[in-house]
C-alpha atoms as a PDB file:
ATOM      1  CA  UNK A   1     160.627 196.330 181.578  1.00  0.00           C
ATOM      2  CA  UNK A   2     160.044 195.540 177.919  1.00  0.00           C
ATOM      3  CA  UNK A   3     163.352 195.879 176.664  1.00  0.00           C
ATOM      4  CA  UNK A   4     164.900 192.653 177.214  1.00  0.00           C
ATOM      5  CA  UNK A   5     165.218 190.061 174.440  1.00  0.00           C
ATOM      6  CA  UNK A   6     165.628 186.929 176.259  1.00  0.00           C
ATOM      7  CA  UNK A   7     164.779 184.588 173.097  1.00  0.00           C
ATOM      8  CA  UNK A   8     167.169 183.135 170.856  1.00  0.00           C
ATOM      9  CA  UNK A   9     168.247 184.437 167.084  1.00  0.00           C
ATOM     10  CA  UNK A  10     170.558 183.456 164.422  1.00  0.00           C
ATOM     11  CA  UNK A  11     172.887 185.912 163.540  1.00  0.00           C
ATOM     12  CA  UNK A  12     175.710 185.904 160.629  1.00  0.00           C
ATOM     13  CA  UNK A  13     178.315 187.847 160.342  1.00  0.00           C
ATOM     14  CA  UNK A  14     180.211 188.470 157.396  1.00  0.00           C
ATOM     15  CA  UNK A  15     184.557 188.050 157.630  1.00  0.00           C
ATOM     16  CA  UNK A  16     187.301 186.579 155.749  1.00  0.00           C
ATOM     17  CA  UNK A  17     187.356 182.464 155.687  1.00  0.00           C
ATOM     18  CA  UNK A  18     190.118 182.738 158.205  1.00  0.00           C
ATOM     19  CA  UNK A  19     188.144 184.392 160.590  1.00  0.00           C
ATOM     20  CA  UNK A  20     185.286 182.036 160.550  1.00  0.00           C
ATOM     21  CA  UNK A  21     187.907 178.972 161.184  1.00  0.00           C
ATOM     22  CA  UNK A  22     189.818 181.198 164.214  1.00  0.00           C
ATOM     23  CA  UNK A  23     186.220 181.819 166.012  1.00  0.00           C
ATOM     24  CA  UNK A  24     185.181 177.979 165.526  1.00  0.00           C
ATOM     25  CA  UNK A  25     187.967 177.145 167.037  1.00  0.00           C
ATOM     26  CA  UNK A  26     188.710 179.893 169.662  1.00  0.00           C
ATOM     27  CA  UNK A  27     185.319 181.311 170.406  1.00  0.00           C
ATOM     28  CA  UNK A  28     186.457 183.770 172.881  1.00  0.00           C
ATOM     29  CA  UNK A  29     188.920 185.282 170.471  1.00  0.00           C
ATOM     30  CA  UNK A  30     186.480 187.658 168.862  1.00  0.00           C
ATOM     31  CA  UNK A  31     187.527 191.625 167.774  1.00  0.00           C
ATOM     32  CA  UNK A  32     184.806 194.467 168.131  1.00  0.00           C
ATOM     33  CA  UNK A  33     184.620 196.633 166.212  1.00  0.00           C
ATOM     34  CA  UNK A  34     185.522 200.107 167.306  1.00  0.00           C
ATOM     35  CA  UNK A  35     185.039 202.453 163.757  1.00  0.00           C
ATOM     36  CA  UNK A  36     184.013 206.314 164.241  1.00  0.00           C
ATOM     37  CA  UNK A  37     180.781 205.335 161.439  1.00  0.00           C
ATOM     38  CA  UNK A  38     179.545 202.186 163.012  1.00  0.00           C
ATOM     39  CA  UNK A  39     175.939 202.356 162.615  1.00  0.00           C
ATOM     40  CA  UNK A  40     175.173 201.080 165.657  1.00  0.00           C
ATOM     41  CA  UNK A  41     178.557 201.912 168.147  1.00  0.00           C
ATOM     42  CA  UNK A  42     180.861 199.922 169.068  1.00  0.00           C
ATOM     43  CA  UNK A  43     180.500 196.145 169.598  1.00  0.00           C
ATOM     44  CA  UNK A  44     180.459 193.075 167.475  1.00  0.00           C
ATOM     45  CA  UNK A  45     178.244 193.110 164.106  1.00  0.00           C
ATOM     46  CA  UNK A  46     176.206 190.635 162.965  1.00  0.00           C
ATOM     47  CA  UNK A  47     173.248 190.456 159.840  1.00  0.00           C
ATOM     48  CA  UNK A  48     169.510 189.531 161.992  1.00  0.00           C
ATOM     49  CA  UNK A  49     168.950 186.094 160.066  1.00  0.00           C
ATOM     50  CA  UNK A  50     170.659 187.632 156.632  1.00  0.00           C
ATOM     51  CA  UNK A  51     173.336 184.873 155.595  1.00  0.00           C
ATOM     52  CA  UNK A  52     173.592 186.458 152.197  1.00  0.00           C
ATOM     53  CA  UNK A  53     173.149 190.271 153.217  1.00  0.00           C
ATOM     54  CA  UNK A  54     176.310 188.846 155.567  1.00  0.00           C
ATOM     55  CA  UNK A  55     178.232 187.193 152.236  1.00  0.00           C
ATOM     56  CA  UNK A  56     177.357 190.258 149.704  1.00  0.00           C
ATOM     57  CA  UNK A  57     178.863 192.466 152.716  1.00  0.00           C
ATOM     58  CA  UNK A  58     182.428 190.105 152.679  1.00  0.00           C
ATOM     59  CA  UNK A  59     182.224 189.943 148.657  1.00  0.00           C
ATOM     60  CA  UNK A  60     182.078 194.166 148.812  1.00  0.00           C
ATOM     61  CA  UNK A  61     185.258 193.757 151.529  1.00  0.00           C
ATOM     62  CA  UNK A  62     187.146 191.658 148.971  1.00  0.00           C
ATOM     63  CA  UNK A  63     186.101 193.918 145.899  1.00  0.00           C
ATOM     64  CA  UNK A  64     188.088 196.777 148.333  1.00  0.00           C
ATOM     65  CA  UNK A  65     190.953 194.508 149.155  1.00  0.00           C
ATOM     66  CA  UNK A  66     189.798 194.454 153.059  1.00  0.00           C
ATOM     67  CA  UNK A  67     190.203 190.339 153.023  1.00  0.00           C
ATOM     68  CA  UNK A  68     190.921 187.730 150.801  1.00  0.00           C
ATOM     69  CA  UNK A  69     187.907 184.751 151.169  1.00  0.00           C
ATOM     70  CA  UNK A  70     184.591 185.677 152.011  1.00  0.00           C
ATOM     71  CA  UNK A  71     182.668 184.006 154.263  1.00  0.00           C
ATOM     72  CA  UNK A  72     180.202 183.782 156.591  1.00  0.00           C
ATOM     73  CA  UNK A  73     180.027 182.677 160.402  1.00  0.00           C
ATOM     74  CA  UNK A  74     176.683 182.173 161.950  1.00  0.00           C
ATOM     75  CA  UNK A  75     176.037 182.769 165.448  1.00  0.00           C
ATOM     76  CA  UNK A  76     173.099 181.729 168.131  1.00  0.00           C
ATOM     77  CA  UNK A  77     172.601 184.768 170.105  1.00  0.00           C
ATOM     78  CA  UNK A  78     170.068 186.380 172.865  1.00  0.00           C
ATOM     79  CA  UNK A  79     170.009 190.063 173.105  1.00  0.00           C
ATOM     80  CA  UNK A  80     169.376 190.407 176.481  1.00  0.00           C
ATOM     81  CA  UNK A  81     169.146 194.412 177.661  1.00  0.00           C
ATOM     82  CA  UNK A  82     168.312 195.509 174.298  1.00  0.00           C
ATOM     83  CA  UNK A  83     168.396 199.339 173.037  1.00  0.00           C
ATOM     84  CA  UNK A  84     166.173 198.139 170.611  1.00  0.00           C
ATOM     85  CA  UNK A  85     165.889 200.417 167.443  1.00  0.00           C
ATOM     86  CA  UNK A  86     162.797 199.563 166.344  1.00  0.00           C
ATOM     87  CA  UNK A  87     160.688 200.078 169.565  1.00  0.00           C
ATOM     88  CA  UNK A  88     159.492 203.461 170.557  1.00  0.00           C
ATOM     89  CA  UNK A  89     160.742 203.252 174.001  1.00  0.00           C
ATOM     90  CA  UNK A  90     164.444 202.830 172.593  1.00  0.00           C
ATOM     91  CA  UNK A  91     163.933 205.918 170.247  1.00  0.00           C
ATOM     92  CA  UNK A  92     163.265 208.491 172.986  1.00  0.00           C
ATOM     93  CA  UNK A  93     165.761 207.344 175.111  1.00  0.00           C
ATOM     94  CA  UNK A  94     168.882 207.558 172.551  1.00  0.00           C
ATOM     95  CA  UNK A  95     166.551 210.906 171.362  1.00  0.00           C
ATOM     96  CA  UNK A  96     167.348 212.533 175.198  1.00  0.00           C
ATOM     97  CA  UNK A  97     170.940 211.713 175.087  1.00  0.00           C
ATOM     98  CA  UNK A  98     171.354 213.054 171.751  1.00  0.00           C
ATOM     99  CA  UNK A  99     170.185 216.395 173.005  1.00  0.00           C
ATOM    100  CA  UNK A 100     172.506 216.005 176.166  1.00  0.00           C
ATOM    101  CA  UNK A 101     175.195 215.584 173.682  1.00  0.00           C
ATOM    102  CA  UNK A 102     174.586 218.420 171.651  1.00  0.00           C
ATOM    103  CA  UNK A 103     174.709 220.898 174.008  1.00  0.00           C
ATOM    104  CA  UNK A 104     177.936 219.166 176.043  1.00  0.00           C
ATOM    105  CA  UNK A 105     179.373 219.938 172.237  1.00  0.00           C
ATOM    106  CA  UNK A 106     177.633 223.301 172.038  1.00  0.00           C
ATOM    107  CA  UNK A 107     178.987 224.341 175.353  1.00  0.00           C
ATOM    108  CA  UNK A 108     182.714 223.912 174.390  1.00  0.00           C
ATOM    109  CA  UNK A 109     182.053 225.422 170.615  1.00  0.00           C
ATOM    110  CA  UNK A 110     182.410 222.222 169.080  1.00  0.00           C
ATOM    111  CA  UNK A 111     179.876 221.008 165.957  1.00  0.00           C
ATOM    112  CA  UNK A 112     178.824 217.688 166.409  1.00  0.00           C
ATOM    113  CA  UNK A 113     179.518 215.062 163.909  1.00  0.00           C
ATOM    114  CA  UNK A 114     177.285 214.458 160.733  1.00  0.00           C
ATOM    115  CA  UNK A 115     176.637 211.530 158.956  1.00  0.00           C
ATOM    116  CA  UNK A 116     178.551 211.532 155.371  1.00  0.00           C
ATOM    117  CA  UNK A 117     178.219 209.619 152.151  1.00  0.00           C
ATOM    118  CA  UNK A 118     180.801 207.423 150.237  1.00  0.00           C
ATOM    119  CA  UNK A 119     181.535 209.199 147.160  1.00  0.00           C
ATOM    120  CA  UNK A 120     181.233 205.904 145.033  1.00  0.00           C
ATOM    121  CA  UNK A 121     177.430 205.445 147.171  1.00  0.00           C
ATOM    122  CA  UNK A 122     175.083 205.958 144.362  1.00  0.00           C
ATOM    123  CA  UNK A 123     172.324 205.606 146.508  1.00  0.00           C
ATOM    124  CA  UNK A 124     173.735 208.038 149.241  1.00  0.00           C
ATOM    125  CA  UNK A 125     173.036 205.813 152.328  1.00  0.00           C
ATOM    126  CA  UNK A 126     174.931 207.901 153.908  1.00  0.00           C
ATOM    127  CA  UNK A 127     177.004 205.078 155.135  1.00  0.00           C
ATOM    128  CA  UNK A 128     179.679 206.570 157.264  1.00  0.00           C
ATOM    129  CA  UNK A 129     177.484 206.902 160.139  1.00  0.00           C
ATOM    130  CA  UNK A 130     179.849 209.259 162.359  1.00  0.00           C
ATOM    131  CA  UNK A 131     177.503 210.921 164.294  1.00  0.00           C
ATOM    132  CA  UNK A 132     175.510 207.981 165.248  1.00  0.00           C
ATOM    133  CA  UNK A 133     177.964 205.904 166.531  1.00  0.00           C
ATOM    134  CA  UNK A 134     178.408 209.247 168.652  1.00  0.00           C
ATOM    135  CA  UNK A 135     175.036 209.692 170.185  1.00  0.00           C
ATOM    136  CA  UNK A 136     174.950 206.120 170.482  1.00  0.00           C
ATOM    137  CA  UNK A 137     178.044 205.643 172.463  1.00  0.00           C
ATOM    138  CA  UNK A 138     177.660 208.926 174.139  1.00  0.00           C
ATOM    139  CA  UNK A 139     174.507 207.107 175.747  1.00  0.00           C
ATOM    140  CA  UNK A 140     176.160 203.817 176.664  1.00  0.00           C
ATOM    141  CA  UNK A 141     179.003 206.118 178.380  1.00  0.00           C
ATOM    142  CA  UNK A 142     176.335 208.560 180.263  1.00  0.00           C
ATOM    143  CA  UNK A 143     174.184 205.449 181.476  1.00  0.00           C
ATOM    144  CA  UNK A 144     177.891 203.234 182.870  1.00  0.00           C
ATOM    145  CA  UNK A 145     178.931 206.291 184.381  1.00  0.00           C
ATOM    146  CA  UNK A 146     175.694 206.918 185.925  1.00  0.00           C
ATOM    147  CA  UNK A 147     175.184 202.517 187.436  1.00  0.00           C
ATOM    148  CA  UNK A 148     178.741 202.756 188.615  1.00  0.00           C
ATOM    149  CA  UNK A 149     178.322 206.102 191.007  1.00  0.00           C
ATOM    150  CA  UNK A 150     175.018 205.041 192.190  1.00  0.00           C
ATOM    151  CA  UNK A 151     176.370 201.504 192.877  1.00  0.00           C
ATOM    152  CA  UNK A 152     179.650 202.983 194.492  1.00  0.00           C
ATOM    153  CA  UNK A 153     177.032 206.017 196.406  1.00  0.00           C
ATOM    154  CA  UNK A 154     174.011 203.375 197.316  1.00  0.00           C
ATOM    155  CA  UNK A 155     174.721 199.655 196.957  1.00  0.00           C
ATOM    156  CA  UNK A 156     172.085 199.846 194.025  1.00  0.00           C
ATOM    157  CA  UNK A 157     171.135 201.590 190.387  1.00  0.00           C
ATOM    158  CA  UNK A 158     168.219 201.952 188.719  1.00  0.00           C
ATOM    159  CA  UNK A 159     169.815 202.008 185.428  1.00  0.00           C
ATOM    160  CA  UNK A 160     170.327 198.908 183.050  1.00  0.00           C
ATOM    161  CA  UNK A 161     173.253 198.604 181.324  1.00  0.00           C
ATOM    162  CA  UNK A 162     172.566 197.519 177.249  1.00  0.00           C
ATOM    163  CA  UNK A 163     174.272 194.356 176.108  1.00  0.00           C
ATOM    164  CA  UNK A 164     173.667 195.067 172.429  1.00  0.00           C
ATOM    165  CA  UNK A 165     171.623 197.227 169.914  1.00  0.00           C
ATOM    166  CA  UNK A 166     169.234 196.789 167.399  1.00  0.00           C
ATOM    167  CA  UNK A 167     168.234 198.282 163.808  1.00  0.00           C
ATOM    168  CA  UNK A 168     166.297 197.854 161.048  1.00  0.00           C
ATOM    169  CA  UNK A 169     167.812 199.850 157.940  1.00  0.00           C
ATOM    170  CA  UNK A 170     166.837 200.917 154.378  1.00  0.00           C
ATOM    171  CA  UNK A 171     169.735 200.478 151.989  1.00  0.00           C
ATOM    172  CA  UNK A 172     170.212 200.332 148.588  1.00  0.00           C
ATOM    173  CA  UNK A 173     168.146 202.105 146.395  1.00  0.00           C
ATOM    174  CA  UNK A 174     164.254 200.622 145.572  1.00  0.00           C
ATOM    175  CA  UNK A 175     164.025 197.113 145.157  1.00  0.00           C
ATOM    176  CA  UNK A 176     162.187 197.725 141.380  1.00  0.00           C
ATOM    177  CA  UNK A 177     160.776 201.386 140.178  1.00  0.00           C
ATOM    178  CA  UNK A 178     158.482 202.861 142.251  1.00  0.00           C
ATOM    179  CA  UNK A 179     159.211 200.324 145.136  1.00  0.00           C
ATOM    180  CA  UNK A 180     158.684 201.134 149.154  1.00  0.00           C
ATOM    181  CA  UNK A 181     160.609 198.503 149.816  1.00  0.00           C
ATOM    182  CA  UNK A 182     164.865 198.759 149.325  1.00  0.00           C
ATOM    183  CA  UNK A 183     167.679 196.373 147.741  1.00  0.00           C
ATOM    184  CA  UNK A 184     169.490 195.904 151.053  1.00  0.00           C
ATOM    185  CA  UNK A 185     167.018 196.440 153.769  1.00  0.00           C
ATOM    186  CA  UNK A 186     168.203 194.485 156.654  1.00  0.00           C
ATOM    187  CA  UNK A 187     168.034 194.491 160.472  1.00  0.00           C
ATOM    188  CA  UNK A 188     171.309 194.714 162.016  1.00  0.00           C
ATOM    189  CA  UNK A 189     172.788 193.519 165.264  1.00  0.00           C
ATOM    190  CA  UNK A 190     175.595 195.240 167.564  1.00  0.00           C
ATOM    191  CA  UNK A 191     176.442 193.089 170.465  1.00  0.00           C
ATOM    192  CA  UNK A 192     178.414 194.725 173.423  1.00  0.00           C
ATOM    193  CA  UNK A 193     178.335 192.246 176.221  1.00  0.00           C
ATOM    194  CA  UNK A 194     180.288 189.000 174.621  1.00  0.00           C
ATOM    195  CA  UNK A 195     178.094 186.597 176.857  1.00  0.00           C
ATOM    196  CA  UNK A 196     175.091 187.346 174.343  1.00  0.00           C
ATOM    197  CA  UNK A 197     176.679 185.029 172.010  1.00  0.00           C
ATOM    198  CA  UNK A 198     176.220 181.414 173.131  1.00  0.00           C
ATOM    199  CA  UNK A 199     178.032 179.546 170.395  1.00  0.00           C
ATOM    200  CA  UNK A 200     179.298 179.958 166.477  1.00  0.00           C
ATOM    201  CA  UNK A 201     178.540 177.436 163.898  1.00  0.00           C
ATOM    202  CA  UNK A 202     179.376 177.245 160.127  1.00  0.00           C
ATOM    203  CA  UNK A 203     176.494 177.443 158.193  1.00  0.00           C
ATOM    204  CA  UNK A 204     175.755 175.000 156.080  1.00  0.00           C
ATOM    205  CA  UNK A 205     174.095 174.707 152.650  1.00  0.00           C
ATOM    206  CA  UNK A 206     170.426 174.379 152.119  1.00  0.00           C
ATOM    207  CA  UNK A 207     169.564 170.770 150.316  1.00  0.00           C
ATOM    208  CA  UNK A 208     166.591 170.086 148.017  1.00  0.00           C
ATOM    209  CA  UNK A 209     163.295 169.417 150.209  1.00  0.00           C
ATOM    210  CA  UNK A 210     161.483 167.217 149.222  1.00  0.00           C
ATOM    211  CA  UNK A 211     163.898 165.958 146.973  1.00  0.00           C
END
């Protein structure tokens, strides 16, 4: 009852320069993102209200030689059926597929994935997030399976498909010694159903106020 979003949030998502100017013009021409690690599955990735948590991410892309001009394209979106990541609710429910998942893996002898660091991570985030994105898109598999035979079986489902997920992570190291709070905390979008995002926009610069 409680998990849908329905008001509206700027997100930003962090790209080369050229894809900012393809999505402003061509708004239905997005790519999702389909990596083994993605933190939150698969889906399209934006920074919760973060324009420069979005920009440090494209500077770190260029530093690697994964684009040329980073930028940043903002994004008005509601979440609509949220697996929110930050409510209890959410939690339990990803919790009981993971255990559905590990013995599926268990029964065929397989280990399940684990979630590695990047050797150059001095912080070890543990940023290769394989077996998340597994639990995580091992649920949104179980629960489409599940809508389509009872719709196919009784007309009708009780389950809710997700349109995106939500989560608030610690990243970075402390913010100063002895900190509780991190460098690169940040709350991070994954949007799976496309219609969540009602428009792009270029952000622009903040002016002087009062000046």
């Amino acid at each position: 009852m409680y998990n849908q979003r329905p008001n509206l949030i700027l997100g930003f998502h962090g790209c080369d320069e050229s894809v900012c100017k393809e999505l402003l013009l061509n708004p239905n021409k997005y790519k999702t993102s389909k990596e083994s690690y993605d933190w939150l599955g698969h889906g399209i990735y934006f920074w919760e209200n973060n324009y420069d948590r979005a920009l440090e991410w494209a500077k770190d892309k260029e530093k690697r030689g994964s684009l040329k001009n980073p930028s940043v394209i903002g994004a008005v979106l509601q979440l609509g059926n949220c697996c929110d990541l930050t409510d209890k609710n959410s939690i339990e429910v990803v919790k009981s597929y993971y255990e559905n998942l590990k013995d599926d893996f268990n029964s065929v002898g397989k280990p399940l994935p684990v979630n590695k660091d990047l050797q150059a991570d001095q912080h070890k985030d543990r940023l290769l997030r394989e077996l998340d994105c597994t639990v995580l898109e091992y649920m949104h598999s179980s629960i489409l399976s599940t809508y389509k035979a009872d719709i196919a079986s009784k007309g009708y489902s009780e389950y809710i498909i997700y349109d995106s997920t939500r989560g608030v992570f610690t990243e970075g190291g402390p913010a100063y010694n002895g900190a509780g709070m991190f460098d690169k905390s940040h709350i991070q979008i994954c949007i799976r159903n496309s219609n969540c995002i009602k428009g792009f926009f270029m952000p622009r610069k903040e002016i002087k106020w009062p000046s």
